[in-house]
N, C-alpha and C. Protein backbone atom coordinates (compact mmCIF):
# COMPACT_ATOMS: atom_id res chain seq x y z
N UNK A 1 -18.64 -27.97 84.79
CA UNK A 1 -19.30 -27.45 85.97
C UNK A 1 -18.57 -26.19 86.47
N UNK A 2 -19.66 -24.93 86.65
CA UNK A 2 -18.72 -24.17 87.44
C UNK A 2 -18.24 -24.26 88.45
N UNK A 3 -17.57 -24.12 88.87
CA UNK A 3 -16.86 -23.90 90.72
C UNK A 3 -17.67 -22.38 91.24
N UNK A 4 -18.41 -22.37 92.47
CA UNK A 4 -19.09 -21.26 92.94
C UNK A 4 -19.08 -22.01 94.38
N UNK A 5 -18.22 -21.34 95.50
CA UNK A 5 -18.22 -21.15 96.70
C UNK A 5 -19.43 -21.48 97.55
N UNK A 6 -19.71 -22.06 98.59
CA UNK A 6 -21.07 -22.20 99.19
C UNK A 6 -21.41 -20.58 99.63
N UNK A 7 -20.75 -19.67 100.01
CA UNK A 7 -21.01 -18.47 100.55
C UNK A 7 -21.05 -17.59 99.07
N UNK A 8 -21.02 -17.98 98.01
CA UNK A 8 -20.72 -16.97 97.06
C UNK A 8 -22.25 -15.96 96.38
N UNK A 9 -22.83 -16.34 96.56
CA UNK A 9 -24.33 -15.30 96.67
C UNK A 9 -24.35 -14.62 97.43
N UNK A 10 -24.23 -14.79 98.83
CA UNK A 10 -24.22 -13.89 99.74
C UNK A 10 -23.51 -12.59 99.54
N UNK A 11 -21.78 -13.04 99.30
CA UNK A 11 -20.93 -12.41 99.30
C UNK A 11 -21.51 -11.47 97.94
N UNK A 12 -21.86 -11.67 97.03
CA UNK A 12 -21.63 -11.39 95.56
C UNK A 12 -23.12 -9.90 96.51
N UNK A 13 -24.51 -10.44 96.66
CA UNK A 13 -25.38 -9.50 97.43
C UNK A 13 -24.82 -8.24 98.13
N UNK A 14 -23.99 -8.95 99.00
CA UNK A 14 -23.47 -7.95 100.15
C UNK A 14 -22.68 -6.93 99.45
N UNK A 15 -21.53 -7.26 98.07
CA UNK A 15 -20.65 -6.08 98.11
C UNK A 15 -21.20 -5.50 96.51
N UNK A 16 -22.80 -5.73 96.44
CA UNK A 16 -23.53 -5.34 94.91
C UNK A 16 -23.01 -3.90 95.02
N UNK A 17 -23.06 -3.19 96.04
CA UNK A 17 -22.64 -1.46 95.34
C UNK A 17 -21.53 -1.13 95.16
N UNK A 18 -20.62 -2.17 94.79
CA UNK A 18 -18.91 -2.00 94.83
C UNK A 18 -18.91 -2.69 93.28
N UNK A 19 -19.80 -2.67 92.19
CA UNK A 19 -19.62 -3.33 91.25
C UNK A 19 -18.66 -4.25 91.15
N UNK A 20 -19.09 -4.92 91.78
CA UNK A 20 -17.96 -6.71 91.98
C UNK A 20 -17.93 -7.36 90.73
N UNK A 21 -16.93 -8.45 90.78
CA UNK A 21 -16.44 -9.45 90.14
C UNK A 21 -16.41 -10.34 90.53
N UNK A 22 -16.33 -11.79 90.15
CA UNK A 22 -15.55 -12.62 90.91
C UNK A 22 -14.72 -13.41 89.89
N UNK A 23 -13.31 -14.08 90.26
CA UNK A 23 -12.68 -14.91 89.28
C UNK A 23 -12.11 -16.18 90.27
N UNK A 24 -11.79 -17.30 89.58
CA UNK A 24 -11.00 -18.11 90.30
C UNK A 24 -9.79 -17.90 90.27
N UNK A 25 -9.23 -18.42 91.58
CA UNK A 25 -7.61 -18.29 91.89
C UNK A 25 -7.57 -19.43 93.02
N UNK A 26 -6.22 -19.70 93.02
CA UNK A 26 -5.82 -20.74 94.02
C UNK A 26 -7.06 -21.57 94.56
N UNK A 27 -7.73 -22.41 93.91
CA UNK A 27 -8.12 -22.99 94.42
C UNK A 27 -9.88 -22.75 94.83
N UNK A 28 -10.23 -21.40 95.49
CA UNK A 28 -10.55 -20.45 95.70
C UNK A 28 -11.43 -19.22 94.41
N UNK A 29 -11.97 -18.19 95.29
CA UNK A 29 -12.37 -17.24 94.01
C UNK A 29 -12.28 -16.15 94.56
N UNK A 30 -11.30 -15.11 93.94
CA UNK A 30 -11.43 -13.29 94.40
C UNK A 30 -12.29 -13.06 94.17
N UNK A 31 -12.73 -11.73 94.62
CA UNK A 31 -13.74 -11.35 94.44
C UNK A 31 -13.10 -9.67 94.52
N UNK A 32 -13.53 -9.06 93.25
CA UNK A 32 -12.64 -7.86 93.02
C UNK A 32 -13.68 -6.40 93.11
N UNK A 33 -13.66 -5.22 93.22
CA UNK A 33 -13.99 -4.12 93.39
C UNK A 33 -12.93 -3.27 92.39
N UNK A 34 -13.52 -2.90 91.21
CA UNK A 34 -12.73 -2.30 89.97
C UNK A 34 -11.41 -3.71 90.16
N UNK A 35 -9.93 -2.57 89.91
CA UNK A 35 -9.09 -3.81 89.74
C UNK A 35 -8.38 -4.52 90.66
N UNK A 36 -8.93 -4.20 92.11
CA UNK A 36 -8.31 -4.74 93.42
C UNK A 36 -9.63 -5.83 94.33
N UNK A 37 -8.85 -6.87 94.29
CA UNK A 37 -8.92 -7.93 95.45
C UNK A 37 -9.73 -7.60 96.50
N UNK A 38 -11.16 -7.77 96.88
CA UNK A 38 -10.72 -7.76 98.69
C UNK A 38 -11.70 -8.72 99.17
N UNK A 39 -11.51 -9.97 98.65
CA UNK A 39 -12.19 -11.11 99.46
C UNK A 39 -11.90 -12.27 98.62
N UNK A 40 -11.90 -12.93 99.23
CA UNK A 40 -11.37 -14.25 98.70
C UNK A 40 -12.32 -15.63 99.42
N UNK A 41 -12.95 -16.25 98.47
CA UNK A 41 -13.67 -17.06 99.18
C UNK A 41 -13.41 -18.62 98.78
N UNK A 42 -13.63 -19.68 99.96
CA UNK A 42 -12.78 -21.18 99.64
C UNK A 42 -13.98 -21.85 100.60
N UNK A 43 -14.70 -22.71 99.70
CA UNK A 43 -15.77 -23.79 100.62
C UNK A 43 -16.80 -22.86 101.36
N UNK A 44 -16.58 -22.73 102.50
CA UNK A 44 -17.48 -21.71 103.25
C UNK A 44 -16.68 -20.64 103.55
N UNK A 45 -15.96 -20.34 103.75
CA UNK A 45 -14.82 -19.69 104.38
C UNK A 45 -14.93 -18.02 103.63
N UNK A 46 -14.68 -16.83 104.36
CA UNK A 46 -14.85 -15.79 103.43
C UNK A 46 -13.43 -14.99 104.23
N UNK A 47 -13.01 -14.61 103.44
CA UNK A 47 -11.39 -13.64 104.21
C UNK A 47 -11.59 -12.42 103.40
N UNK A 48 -11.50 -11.44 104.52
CA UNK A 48 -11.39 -9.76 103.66
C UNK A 48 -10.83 -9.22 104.13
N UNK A 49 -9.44 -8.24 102.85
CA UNK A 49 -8.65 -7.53 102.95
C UNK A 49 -9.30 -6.88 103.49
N UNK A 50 -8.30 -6.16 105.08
CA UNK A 50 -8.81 -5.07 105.75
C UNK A 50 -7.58 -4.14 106.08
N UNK A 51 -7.96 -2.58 106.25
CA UNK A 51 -7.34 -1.94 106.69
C UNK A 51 -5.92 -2.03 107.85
N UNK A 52 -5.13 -1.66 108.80
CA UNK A 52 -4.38 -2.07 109.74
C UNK A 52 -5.64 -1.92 110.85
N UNK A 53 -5.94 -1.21 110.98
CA UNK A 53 -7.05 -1.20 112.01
C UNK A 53 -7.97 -1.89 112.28
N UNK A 54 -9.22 -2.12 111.06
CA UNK A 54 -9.64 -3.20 110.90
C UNK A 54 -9.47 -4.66 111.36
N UNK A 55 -8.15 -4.47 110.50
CA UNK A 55 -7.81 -6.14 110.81
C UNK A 55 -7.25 -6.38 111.97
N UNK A 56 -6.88 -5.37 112.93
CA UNK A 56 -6.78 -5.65 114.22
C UNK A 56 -7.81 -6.05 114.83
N UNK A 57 -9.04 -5.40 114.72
CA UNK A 57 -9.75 -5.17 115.60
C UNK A 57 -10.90 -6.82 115.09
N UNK A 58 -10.94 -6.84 113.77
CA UNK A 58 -11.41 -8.36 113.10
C UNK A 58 -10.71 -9.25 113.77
N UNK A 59 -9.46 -9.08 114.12
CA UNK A 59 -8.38 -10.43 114.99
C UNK A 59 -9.28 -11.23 116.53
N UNK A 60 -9.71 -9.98 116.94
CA UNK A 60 -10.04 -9.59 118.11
C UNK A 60 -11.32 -10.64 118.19
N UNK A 61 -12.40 -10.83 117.17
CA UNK A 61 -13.26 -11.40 117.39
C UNK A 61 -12.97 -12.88 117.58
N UNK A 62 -13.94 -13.50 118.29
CA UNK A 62 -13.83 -15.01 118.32
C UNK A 62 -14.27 -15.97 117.48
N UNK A 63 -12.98 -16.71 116.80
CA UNK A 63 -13.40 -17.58 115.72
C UNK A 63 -12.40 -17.04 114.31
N UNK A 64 -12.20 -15.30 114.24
CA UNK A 64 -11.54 -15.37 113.19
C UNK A 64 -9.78 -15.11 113.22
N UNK A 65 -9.27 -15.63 112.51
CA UNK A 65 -7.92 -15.62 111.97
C UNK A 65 -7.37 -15.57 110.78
N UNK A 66 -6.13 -15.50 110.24
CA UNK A 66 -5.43 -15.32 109.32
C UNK A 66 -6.39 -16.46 108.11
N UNK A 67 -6.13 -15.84 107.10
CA UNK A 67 -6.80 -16.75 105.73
C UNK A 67 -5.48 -17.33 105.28
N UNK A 68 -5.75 -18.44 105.20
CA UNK A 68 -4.63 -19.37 104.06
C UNK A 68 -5.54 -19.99 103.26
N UNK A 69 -4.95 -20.15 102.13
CA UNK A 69 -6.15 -20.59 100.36
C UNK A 69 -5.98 -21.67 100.66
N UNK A 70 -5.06 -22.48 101.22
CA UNK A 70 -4.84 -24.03 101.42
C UNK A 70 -3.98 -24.50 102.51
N UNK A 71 -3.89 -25.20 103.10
CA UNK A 71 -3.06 -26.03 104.65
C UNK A 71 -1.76 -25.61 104.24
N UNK A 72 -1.16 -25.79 103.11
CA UNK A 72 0.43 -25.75 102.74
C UNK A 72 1.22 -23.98 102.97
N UNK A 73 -0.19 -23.18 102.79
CA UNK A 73 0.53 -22.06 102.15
C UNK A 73 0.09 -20.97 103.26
N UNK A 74 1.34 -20.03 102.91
CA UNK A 74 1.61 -18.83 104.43
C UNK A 74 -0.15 -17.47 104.60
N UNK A 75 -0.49 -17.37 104.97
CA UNK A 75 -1.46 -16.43 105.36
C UNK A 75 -1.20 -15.69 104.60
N UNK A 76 -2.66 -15.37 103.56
CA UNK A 76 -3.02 -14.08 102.70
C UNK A 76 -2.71 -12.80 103.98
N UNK A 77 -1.73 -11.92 103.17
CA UNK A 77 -1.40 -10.89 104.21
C UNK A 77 -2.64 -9.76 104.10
N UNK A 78 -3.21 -9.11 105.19
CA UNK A 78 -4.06 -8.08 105.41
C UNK A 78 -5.22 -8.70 105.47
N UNK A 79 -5.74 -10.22 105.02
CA UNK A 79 -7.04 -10.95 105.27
C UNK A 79 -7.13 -11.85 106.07
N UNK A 80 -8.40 -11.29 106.99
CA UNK A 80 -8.92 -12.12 107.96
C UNK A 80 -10.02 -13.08 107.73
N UNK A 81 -9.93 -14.34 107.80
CA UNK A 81 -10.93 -14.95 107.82
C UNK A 81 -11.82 -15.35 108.40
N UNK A 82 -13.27 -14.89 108.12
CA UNK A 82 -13.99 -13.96 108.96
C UNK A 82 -15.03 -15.27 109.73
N UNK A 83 -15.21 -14.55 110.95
CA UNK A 83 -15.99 -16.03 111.67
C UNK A 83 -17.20 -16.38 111.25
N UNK A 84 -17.61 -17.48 111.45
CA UNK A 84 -19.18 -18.16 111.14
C UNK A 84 -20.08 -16.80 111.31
N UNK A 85 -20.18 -16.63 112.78
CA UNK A 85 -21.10 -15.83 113.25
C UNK A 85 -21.28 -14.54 112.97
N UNK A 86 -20.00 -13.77 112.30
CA UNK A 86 -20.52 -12.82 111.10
C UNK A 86 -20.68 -12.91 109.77
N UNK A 87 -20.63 -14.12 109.49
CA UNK A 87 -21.10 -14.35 107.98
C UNK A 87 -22.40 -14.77 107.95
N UNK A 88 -23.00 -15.42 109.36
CA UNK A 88 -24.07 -15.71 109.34
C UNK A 88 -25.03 -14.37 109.91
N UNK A 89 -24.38 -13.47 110.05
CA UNK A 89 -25.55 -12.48 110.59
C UNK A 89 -25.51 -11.04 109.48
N UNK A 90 -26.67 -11.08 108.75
CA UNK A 90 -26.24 -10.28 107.24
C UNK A 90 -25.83 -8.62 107.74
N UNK A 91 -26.11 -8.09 108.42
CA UNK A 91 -25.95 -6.87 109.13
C UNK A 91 -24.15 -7.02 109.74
N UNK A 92 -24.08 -7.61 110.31
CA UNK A 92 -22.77 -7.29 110.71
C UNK A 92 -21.63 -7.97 109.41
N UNK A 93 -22.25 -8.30 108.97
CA UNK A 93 -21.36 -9.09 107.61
C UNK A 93 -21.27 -7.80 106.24
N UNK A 94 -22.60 -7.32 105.88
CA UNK A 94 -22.43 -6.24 105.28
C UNK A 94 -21.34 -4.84 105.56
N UNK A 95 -21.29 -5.04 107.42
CA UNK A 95 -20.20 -3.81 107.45
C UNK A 95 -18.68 -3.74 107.70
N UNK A 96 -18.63 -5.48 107.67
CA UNK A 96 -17.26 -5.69 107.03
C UNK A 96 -17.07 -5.79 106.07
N UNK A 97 -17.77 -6.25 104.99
CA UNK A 97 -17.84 -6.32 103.68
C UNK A 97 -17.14 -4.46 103.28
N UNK A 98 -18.08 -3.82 103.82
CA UNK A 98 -18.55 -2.07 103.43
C UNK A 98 -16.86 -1.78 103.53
N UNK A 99 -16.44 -1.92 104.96
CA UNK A 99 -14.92 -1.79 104.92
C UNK A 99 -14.13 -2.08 104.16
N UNK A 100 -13.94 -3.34 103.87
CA UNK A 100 -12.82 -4.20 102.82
C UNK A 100 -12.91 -3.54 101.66
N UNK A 101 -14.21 -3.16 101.30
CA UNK A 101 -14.02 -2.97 99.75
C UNK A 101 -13.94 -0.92 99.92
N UNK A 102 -14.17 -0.52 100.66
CA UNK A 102 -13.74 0.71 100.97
C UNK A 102 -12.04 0.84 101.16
N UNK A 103 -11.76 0.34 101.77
CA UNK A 103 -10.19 0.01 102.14
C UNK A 103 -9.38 0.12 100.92
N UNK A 104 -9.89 -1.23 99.81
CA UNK A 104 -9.31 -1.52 98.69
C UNK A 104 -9.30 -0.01 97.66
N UNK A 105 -10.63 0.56 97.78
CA UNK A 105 -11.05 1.53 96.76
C UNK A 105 -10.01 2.46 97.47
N UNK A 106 -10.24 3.28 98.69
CA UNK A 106 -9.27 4.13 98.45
C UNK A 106 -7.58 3.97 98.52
N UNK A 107 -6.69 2.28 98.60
CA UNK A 107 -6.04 2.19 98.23
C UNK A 107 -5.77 2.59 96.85
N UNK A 108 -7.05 2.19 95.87
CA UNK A 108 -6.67 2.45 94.50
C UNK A 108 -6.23 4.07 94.20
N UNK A 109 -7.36 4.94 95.07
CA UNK A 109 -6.89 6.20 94.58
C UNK A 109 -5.57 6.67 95.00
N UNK A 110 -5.39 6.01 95.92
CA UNK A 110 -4.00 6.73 96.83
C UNK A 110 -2.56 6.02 96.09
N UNK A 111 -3.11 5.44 94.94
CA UNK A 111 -1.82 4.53 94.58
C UNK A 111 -0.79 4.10 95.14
């Protein structure tokens, strides 16, 4: 049986112009943009690498916080795990999505 996330269509939809991937890890499945990371998804749960800014301002909303892949282990650093109520609303979910994987991309160029 494969393992596929309850949110993992969505997610896979939302970041289609970032020619995505997805693989398993911890438990969990990245979800990659060329060869960098920027979402990680576990059960329902969706966490995306964000900018410093970003992820300030993602802190800010109600409901989301730090991503951990499992109870035991320290917070994926730079990912927020993002609340119900923007995963459930495809518009505001797409333009965090748009960020994270923008973020990641021009990390790549900036090496």
């Amino acid at each position: 049986m494969v393992y596929r996330p309850l949110r993992y269509e969505q997610m896979m939809k939302a970041a289609e112009a970032y020619d995505v991937r997805a693989r398993r890890m911890f438990g969990g499945m990245g979800v990659y943009t060329g060869e960098r990371m920027f979402a990680f998804l576990i059960g329902e749960e969706i966490g995306l690498k964000l900018s410093p800014e970003d992820f300030d301002e993602a802190m800010l909303l109600p409901g989301a916080g730090p991503l951990h892949p499992d109870a035991e282990s320290e917070p994926m650093r730079e990912y927020v795990n993002m609340p119900k109520h923007v995963l459930d609303n495809i518009e505001l979910f797409v333009m965090w999505v748009e960020r994270s994987a923008g973020y990641v991309r021009k990390k790549a160029l900036l090496g």
